[in-house]
C-alpha atoms as a PDB file:
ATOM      1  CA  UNK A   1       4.767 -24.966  -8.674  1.00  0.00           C
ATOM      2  CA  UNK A   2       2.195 -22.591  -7.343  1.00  0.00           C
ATOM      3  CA  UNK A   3       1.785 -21.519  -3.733  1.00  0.00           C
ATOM      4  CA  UNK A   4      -0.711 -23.998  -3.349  1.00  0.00           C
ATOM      5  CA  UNK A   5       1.830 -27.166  -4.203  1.00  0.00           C
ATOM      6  CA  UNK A   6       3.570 -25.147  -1.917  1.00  0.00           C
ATOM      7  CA  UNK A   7       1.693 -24.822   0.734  1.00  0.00           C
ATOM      8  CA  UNK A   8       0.586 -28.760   0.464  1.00  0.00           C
ATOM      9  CA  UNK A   9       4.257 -29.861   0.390  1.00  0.00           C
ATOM     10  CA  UNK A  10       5.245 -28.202   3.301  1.00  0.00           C
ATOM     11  CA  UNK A  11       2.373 -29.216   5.509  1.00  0.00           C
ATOM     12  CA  UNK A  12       3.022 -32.930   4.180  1.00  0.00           C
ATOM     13  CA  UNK A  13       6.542 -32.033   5.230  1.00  0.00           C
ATOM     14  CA  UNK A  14       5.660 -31.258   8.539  1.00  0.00           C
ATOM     15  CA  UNK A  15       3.276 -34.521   9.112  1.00  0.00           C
ATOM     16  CA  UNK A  16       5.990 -37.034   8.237  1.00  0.00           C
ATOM     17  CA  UNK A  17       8.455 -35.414  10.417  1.00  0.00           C
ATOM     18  CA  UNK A  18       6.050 -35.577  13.517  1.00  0.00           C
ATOM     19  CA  UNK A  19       5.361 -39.383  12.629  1.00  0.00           C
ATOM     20  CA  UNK A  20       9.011 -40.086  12.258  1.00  0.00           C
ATOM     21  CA  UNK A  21       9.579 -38.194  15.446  1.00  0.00           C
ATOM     22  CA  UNK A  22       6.142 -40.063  17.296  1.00  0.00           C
ATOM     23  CA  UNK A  23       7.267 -43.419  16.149  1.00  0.00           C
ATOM     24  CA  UNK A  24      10.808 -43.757  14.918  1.00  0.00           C
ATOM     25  CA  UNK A  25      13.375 -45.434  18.144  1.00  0.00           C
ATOM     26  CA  UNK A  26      14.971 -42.225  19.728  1.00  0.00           C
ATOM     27  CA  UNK A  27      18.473 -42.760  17.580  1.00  0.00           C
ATOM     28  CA  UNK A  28      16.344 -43.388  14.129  1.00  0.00           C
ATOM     29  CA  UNK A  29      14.863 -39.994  14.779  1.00  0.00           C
ATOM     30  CA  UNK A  30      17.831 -38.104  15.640  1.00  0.00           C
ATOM     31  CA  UNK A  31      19.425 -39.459  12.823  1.00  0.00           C
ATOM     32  CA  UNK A  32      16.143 -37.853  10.801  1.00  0.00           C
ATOM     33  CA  UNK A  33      17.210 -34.739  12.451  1.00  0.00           C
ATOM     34  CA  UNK A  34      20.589 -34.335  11.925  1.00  0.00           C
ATOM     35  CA  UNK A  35      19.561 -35.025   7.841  1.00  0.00           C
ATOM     36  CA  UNK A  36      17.419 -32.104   8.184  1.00  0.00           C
ATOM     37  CA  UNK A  37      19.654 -29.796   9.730  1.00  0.00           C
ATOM     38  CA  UNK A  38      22.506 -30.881   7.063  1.00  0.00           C
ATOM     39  CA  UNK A  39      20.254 -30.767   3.992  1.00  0.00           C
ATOM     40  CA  UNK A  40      19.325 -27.315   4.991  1.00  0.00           C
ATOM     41  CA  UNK A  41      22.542 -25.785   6.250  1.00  0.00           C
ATOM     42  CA  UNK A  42      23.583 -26.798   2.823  1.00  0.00           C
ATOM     43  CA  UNK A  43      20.697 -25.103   1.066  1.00  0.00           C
ATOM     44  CA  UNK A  44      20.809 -21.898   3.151  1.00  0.00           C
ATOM     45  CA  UNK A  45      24.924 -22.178   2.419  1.00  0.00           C
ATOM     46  CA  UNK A  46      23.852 -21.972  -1.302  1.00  0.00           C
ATOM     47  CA  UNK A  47      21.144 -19.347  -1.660  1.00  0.00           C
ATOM     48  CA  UNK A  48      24.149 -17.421   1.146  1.00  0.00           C
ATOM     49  CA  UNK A  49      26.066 -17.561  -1.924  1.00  0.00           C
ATOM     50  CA  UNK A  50      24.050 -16.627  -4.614  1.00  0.00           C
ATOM     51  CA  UNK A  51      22.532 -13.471  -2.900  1.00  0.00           C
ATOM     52  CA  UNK A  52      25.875 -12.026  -2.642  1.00  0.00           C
ATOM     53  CA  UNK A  53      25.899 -11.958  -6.165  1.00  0.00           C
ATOM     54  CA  UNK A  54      23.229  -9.757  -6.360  1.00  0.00           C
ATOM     55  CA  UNK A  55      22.744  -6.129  -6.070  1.00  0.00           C
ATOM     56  CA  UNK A  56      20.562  -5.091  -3.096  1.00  0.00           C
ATOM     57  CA  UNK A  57      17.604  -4.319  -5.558  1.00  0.00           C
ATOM     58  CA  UNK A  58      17.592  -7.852  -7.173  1.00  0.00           C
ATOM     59  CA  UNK A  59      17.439  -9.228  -3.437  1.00  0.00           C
ATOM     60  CA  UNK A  60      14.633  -7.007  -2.574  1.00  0.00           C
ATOM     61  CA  UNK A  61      12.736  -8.040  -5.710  1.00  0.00           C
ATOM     62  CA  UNK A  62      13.613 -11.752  -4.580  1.00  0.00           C
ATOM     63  CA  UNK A  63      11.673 -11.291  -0.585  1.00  0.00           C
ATOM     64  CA  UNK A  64       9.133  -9.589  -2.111  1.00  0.00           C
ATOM     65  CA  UNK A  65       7.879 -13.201  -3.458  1.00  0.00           C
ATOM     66  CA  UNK A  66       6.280 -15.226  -0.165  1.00  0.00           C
ATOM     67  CA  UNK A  67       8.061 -18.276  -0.803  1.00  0.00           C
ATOM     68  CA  UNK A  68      11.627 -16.746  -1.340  1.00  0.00           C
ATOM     69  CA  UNK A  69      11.022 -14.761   1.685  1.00  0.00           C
ATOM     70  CA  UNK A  70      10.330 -17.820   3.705  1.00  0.00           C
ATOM     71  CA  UNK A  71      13.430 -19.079   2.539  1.00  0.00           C
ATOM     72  CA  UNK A  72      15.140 -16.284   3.952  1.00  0.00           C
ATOM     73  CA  UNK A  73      14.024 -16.018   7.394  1.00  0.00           C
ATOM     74  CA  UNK A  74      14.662 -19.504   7.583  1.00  0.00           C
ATOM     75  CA  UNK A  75      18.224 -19.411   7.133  1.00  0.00           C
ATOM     76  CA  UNK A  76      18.630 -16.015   8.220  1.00  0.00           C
ATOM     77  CA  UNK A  77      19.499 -14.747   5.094  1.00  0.00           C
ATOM     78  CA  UNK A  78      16.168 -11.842   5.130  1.00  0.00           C
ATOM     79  CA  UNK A  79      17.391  -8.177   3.827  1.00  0.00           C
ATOM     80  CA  UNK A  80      15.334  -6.857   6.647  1.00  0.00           C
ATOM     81  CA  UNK A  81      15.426  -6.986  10.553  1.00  0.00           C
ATOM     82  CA  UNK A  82      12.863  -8.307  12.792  1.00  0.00           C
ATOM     83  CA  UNK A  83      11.654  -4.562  13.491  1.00  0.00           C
ATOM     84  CA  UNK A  84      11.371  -3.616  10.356  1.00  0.00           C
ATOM     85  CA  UNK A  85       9.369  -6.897   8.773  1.00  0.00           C
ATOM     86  CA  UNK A  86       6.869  -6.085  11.798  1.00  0.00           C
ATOM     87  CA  UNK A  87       6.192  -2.732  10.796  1.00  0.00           C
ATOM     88  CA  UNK A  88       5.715  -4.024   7.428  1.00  0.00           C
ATOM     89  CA  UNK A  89       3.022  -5.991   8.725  1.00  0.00           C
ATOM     90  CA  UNK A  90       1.278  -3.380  10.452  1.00  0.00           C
ATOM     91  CA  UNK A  91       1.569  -1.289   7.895  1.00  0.00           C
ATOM     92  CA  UNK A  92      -0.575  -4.150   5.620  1.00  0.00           C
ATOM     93  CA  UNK A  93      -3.047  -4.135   8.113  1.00  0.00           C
ATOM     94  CA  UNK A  94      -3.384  -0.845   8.983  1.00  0.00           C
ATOM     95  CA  UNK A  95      -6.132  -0.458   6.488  1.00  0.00           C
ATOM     96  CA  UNK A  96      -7.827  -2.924   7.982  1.00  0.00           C
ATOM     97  CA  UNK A  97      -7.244  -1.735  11.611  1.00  0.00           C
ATOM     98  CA  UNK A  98      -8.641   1.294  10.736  1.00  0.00           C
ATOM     99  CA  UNK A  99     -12.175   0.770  10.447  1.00  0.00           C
ATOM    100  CA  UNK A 100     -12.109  -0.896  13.345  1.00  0.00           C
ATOM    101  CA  UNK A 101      -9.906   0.653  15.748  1.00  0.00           C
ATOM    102  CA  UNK A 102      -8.058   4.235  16.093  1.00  0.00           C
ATOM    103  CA  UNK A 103      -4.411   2.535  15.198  1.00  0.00           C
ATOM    104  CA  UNK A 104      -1.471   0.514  16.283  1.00  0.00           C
ATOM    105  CA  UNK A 105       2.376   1.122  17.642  1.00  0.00           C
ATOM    106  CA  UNK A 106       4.818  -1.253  17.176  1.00  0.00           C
ATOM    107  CA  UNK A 107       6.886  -1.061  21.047  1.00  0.00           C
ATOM    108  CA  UNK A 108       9.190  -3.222  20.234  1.00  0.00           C
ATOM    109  CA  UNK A 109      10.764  -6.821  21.110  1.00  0.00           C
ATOM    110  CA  UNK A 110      12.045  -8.290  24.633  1.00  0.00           C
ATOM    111  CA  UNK A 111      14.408 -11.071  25.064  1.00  0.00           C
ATOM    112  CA  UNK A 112      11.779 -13.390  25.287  1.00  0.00           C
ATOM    113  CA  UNK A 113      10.895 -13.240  21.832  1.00  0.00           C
ATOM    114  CA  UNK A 114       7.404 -11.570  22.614  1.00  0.00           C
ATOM    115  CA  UNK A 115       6.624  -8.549  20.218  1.00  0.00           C
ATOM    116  CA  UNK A 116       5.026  -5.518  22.142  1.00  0.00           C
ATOM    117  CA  UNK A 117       2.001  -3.567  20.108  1.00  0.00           C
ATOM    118  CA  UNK A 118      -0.236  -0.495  21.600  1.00  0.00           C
ATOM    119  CA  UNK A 119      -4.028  -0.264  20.416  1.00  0.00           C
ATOM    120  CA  UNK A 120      -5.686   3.076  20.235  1.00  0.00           C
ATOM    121  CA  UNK A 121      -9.015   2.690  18.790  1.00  0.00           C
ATOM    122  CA  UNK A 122     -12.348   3.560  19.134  1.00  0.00           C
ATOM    123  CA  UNK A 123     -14.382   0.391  20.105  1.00  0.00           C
ATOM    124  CA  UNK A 124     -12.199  -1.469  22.406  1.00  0.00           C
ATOM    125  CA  UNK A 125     -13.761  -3.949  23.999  1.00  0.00           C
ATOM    126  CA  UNK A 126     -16.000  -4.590  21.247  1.00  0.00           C
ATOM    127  CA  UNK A 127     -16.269  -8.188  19.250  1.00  0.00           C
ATOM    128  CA  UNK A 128     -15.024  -6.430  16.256  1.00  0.00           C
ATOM    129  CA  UNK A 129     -11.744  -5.156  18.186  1.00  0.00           C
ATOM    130  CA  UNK A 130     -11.003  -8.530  19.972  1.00  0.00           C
ATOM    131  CA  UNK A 131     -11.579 -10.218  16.846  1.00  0.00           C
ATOM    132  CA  UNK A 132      -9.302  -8.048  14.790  1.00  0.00           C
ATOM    133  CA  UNK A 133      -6.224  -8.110  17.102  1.00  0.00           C
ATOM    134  CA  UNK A 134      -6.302 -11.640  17.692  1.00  0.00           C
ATOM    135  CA  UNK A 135      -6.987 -12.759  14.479  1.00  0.00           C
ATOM    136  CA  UNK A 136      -5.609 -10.095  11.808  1.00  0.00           C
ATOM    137  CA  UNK A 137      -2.637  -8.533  13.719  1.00  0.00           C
ATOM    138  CA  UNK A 138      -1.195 -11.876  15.394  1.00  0.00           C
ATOM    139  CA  UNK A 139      -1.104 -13.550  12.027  1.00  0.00           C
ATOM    140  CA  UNK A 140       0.633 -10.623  10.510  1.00  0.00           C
ATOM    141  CA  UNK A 141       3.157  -9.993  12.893  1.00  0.00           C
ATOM    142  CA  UNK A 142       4.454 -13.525  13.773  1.00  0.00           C
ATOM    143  CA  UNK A 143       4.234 -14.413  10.023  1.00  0.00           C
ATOM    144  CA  UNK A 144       6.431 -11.665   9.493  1.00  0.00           C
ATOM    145  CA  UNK A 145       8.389 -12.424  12.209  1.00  0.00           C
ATOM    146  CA  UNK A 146       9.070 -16.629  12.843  1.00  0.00           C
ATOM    147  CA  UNK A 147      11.749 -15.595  15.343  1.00  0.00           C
ATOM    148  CA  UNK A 148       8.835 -14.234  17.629  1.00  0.00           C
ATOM    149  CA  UNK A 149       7.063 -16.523  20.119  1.00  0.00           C
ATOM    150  CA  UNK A 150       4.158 -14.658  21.082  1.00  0.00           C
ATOM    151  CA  UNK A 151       2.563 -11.047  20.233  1.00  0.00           C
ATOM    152  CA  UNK A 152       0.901  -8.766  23.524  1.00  0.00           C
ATOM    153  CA  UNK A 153      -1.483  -6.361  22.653  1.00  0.00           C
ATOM    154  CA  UNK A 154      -3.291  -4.538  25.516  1.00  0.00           C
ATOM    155  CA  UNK A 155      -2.728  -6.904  27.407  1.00  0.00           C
ATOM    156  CA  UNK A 156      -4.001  -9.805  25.581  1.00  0.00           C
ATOM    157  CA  UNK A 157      -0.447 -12.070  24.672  1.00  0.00           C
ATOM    158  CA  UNK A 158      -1.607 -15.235  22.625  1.00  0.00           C
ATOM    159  CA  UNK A 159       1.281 -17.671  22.097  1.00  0.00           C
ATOM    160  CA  UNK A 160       2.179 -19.688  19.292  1.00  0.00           C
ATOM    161  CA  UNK A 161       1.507 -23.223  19.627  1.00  0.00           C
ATOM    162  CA  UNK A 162       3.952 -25.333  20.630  1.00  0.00           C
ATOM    163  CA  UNK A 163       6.526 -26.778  18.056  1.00  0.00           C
ATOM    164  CA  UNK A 164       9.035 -29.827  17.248  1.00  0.00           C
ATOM    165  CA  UNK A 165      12.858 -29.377  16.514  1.00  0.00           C
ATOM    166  CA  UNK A 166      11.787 -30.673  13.133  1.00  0.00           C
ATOM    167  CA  UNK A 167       9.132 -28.027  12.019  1.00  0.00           C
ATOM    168  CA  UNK A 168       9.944 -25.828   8.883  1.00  0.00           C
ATOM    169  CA  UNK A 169       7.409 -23.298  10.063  1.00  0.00           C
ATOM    170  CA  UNK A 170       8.754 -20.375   7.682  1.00  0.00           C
ATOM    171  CA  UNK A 171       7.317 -22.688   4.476  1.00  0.00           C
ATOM    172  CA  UNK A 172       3.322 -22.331   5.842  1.00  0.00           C
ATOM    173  CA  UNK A 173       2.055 -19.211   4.328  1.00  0.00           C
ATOM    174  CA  UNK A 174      -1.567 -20.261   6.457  1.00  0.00           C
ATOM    175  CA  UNK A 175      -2.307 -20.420   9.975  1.00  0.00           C
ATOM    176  CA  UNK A 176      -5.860 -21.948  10.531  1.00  0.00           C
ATOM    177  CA  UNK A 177      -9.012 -20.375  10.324  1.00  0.00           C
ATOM    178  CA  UNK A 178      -7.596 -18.051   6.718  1.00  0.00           C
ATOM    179  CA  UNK A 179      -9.315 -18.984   3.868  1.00  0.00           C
ATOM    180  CA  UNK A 180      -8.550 -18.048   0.443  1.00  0.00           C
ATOM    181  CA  UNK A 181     -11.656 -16.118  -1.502  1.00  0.00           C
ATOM    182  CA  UNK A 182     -12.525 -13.922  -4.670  1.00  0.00           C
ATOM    183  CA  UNK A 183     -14.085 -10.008  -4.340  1.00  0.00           C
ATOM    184  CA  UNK A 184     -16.392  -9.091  -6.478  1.00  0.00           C
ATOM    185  CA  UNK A 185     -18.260  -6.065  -5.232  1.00  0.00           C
ATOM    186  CA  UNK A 186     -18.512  -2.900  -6.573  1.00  0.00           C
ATOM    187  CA  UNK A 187     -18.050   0.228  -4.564  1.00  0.00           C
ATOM    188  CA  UNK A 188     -21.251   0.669  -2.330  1.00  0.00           C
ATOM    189  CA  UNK A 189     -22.018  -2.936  -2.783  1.00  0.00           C
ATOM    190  CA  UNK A 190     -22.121  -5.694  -1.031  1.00  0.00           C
ATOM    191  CA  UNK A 191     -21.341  -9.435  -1.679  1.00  0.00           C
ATOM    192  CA  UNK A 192     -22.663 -12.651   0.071  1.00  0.00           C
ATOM    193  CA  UNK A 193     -20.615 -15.545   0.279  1.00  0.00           C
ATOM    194  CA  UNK A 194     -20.104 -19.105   2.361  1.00  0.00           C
ATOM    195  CA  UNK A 195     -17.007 -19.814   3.383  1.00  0.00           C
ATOM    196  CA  UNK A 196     -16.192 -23.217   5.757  1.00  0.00           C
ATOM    197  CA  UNK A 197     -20.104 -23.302   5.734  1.00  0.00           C
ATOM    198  CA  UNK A 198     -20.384 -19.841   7.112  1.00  0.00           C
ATOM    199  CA  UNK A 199     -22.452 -17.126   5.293  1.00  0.00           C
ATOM    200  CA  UNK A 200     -20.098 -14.161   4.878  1.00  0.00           C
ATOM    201  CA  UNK A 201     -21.090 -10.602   4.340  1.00  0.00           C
ATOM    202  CA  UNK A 202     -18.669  -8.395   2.405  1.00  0.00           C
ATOM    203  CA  UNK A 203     -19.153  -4.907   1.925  1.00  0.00           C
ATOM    204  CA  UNK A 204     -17.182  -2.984  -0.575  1.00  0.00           C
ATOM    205  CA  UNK A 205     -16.467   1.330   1.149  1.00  0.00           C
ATOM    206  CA  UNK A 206     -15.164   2.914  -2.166  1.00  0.00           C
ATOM    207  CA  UNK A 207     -12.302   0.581  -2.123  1.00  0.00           C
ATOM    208  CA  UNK A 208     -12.101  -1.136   1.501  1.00  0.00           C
ATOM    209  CA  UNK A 209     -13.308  -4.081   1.949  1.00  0.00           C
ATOM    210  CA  UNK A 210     -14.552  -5.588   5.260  1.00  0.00           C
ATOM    211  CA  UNK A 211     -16.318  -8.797   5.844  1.00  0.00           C
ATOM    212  CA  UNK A 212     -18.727  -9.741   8.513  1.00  0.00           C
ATOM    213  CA  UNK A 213     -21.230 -12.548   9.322  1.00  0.00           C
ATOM    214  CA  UNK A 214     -24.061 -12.447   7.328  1.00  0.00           C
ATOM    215  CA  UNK A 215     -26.175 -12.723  10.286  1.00  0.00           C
ATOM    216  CA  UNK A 216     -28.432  -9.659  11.611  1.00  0.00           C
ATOM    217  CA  UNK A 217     -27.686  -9.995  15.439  1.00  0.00           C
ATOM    218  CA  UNK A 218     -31.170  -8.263  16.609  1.00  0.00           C
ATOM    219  CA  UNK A 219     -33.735 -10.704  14.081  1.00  0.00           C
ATOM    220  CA  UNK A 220     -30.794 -13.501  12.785  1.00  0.00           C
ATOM    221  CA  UNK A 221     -32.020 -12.605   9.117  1.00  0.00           C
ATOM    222  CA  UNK A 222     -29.022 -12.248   6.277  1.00  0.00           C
ATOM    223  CA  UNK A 223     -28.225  -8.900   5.623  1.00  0.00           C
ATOM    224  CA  UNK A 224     -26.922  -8.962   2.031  1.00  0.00           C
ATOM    225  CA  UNK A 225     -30.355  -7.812   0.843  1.00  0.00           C
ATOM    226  CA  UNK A 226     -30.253  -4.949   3.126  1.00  0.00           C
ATOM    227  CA  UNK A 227     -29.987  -1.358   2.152  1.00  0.00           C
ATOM    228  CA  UNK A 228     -26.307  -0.046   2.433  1.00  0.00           C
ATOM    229  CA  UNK A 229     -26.101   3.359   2.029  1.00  0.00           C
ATOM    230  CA  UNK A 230     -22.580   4.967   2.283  1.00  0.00           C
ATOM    231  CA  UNK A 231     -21.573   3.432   5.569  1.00  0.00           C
ATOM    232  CA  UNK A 232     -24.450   2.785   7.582  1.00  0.00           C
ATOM    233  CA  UNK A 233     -26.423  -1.360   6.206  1.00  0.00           C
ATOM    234  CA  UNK A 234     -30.080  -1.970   7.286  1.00  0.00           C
ATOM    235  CA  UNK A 235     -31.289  -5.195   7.957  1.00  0.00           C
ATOM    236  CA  UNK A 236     -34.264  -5.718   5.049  1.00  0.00           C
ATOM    237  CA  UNK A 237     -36.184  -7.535   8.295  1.00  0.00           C
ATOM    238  CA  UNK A 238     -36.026  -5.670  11.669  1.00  0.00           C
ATOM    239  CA  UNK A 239     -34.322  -2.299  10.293  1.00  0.00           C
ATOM    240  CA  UNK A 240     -31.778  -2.577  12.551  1.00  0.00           C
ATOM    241  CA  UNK A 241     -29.063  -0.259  11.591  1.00  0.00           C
ATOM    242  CA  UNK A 242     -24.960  -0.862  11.598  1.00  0.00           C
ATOM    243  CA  UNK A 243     -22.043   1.055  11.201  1.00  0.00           C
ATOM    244  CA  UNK A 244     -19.910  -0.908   8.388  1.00  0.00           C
ATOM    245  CA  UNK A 245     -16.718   0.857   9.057  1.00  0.00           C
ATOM    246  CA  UNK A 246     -16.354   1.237  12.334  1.00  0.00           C
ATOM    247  CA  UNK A 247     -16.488  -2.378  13.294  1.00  0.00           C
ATOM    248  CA  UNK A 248     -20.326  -3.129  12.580  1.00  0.00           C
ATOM    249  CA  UNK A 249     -21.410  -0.732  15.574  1.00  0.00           C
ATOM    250  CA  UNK A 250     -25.301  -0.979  15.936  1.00  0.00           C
ATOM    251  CA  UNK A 251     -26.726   2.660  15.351  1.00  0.00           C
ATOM    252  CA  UNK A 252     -30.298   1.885  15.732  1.00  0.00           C
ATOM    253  CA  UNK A 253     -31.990   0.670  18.205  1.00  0.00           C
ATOM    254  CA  UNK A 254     -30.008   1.994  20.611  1.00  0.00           C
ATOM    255  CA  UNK A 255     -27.723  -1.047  22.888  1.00  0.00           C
ATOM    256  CA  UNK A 256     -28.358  -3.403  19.841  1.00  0.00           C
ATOM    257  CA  UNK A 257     -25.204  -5.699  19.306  1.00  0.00           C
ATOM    258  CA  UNK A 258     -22.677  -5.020  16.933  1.00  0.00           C
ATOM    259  CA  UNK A 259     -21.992  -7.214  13.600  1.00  0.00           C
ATOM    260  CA  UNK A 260     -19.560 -10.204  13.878  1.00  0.00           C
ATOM    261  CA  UNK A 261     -16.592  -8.887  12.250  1.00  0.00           C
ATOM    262  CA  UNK A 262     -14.384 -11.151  10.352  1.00  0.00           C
ATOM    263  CA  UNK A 263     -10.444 -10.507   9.679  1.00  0.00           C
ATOM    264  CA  UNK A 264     -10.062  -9.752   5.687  1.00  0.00           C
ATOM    265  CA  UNK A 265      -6.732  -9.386   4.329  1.00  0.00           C
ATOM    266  CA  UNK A 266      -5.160  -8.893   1.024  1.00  0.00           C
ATOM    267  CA  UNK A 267      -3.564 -12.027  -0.268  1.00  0.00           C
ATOM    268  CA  UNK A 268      -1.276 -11.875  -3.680  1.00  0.00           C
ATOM    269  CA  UNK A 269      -4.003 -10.829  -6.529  1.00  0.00           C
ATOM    270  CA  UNK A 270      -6.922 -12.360  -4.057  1.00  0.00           C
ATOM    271  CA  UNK A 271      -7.826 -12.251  -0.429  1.00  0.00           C
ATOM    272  CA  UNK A 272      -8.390 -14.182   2.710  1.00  0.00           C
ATOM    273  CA  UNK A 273     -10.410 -14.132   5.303  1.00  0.00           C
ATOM    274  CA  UNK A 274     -10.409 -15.636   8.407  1.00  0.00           C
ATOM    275  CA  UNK A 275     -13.283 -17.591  10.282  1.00  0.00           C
ATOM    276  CA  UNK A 276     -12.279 -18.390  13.874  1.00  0.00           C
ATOM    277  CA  UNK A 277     -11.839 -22.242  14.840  1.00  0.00           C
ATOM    278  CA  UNK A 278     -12.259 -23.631  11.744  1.00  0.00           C
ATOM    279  CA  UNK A 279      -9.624 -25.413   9.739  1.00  0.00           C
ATOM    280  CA  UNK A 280      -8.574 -23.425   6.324  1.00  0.00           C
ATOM    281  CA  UNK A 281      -9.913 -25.626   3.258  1.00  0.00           C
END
């Protein structure tokens, strides 16, 4: 079973749990519930028991795999603590991050369950930044972290939606808007894409790879026939000039908007990226 059977079983999961808990008489769906809870006490029980017959390599080989590690957190059973699996995560994005901002601190975790992060970049307040910490560093961190309920960064705290007794949440490896794609693009290239009906623009700097809208915001023309010349892409219409790395920062003419910068993040051998409000096909 691939991670897309996966992913498809779990979210059917998840919908006939929510019927049976929408429409089943109150003792019907407890009943439901206390099957749940007993069919996976006695899995987590098991895979208890067969980790401890394994050397601390062979387990680490074991979470490195998305679905085993989802197992884990979900019965506790992870070889890692909550602080380490979120600095992890930044450390995934941090590529990322870095073209768009000057870095990021893991603070720590309150009682509350919300995980504390500190931005230093250069373009806060900037689409790109806003973007990139809601999108790319939330999904990371509470991903890597199922026991957090919400993640603040400067400020900005964005909670998880609101779940039923009956969720499985550590068996989704997708939160909406993430969509699965394929990079092509050699260095100093770019490549143009559509993704959920969106034209994407991803540019390829000697090895990073960051995506935007394919939408010039001075003239609306695409920009994947533009010029890009180490960092800096020219619109092939107006000539307006953007900083690819740092966030899509217009250089020329001078106040021009910045690019829309879309989240892109490494995904097993492929990648994702993420298109805000839009459901993941």
């Amino acid at each position: 079973m691939d991670r897309h059977d996966v992913q498809a079983l779990s979210e059917r999961i998840d919908v006939l749990l929510d019927e049976v808990q929408r429409r089943a008489e109150p003792a019907v769906a407890g009943q439901v519930e206390e099957l749940v809870r007993a069919v996976l006490t006695l899995h987590g029980a098991g895979l208890g028991q067969l980790l401890n017959l394994l050397d601390e390599p062979q387990v680490r080989q074991l979470a490195g795999d998305d679905l085993v590690a989802g197992l884990l957190l979900l019965h506790d059973l992870h070889p890692d603590d909550v602080a380490t699996r979120i600095q992890h995560a930044l450390d995934d994005v941090r590529p990322y991050l870095g073209s768009h901002a000057g870095g990021i601190d893991y603070l720590g975790i309150d009682d509350d369950g919300v995980v504390h992060l500190s931005l230093q970049g250069s373009c806060d307040g900037c689409p790109g930044s806003t973007a990139t910490v809601r999108l790319t560093v939330e999904n990371a961190v509470l991903d890597a972290a199922p026991e957090a309920i919400a993640v603040d960064v400067a400020g900005m705290v964005k909670e998880k939606e609101p779940q039923n007794l009956l969720t499985i949440q550590p068996f989704r490896p997708h939160r909406d808007g993430w969509h699965q794609l394929d990079l092509v693009p050699p260095p100093g290239q770019v490549q143009h894409l559509t993704v959920a009906d969106l034209d994407v623009l991803v540019a390829n700097l000697d090895g990073t790879f960051l995506a935007y809208r394919n939408n010039c915001p001075m003239c609306s023309s695409g920009l994947h026939h533009g010029q890009l010349t180490g960092d800096r892409l020219i619109c092939p219409r107006c000539t307006a000039e953007y900083d690819v790395r740092l966030a899509g920062r217009a250089l020329t003419p001078e106040g021009a908007p910045p690019l829309e910068a879309l989240p892109l993040l490494p995904e097993g051998t492929g990648w994702k990226v993420a298109i805000p409000g839009v459901q993941p096909a």
